[in-house]
Protein backbone atom coordinates (compact mmCIF):
# COMPACT_ATOMS: atom_id res chain seq x y z
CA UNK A 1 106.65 76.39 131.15
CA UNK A 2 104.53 79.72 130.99
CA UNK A 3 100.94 80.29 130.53
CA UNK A 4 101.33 83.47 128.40
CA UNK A 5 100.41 84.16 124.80
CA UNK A 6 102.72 84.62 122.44
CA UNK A 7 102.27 87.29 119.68
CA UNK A 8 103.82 85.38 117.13
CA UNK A 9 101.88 83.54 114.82
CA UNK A 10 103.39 80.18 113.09
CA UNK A 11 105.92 81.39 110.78
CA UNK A 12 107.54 83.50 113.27
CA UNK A 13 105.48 87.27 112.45
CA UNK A 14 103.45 88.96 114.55
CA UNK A 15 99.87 88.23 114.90
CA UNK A 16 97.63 91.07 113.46
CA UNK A 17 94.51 92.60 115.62
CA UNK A 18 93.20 93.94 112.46
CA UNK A 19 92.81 90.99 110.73
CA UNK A 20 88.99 89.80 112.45
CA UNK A 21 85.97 90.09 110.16
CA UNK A 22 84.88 93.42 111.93
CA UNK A 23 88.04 95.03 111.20
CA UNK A 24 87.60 94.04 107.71
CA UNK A 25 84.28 95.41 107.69
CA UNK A 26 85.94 98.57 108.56
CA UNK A 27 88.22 98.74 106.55
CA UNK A 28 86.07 98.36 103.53
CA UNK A 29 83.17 101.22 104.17
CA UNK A 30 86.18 103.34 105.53
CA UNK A 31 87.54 102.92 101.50
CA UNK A 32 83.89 103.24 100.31
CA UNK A 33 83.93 106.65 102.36
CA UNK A 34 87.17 108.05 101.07
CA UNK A 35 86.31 107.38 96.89
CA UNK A 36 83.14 108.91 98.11
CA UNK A 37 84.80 111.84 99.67
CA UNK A 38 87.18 111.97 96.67
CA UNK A 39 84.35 112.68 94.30
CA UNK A 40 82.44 115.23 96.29
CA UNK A 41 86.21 116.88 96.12
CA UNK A 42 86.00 116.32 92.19
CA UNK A 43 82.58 117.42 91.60
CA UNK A 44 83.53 120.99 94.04
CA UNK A 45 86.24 121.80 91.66
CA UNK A 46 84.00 121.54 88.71
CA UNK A 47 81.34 123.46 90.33
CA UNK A 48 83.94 126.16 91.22
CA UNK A 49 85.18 126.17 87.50
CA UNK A 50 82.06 126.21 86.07
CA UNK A 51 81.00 129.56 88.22
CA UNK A 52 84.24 130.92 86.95
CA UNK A 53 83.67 130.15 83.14
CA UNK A 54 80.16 131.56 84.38
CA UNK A 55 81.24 135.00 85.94
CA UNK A 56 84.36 135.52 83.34
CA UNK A 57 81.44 134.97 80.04
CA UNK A 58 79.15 137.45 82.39
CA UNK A 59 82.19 140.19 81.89
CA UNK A 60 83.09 139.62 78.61
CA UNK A 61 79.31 139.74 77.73
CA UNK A 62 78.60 143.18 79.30
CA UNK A 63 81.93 144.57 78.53
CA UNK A 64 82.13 143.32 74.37
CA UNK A 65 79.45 147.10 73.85
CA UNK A 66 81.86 149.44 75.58
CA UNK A 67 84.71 148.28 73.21
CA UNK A 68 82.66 148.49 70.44
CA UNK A 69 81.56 152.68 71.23
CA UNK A 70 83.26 155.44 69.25
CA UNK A 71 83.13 159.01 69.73
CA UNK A 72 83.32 161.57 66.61
């Protein structure tokens, strides 16, 4: 009949490129990088928080002895 390849597999569905081992392989570190990537994310908005709790204590601090002067 015809020499070509069909792109179905058995039970009728198309047949996946991205199903090889090196795909696979791909797939996985490409996870690996995005929980990776996810916690550097995490650990910058602690970092940023913990500056602000840093700077906001710094004027609190420095500002506590001008509420406390008094004048006669």
């Amino acid at each position: 009949m015809t020499d070509a390849i069909s792109s179905f597999g058995a039970v009728g569905r198309p047949v996946s490129i991205h199903t090889d081992d090196a795909a696979k392989a791909r797939l996985k570190g490409r996870y690996r990088t995005e929980t990776w990537f996810k916690w550097l994310g995490a650990a910058a908005v602690a970092l940023a928080g913990l500056f602000l709790v840093l700077l906001l204590s710094t004027i609190v601090t420095q500002a506590i002895p001008a509420l406390r002067q008094n004048y006669l």
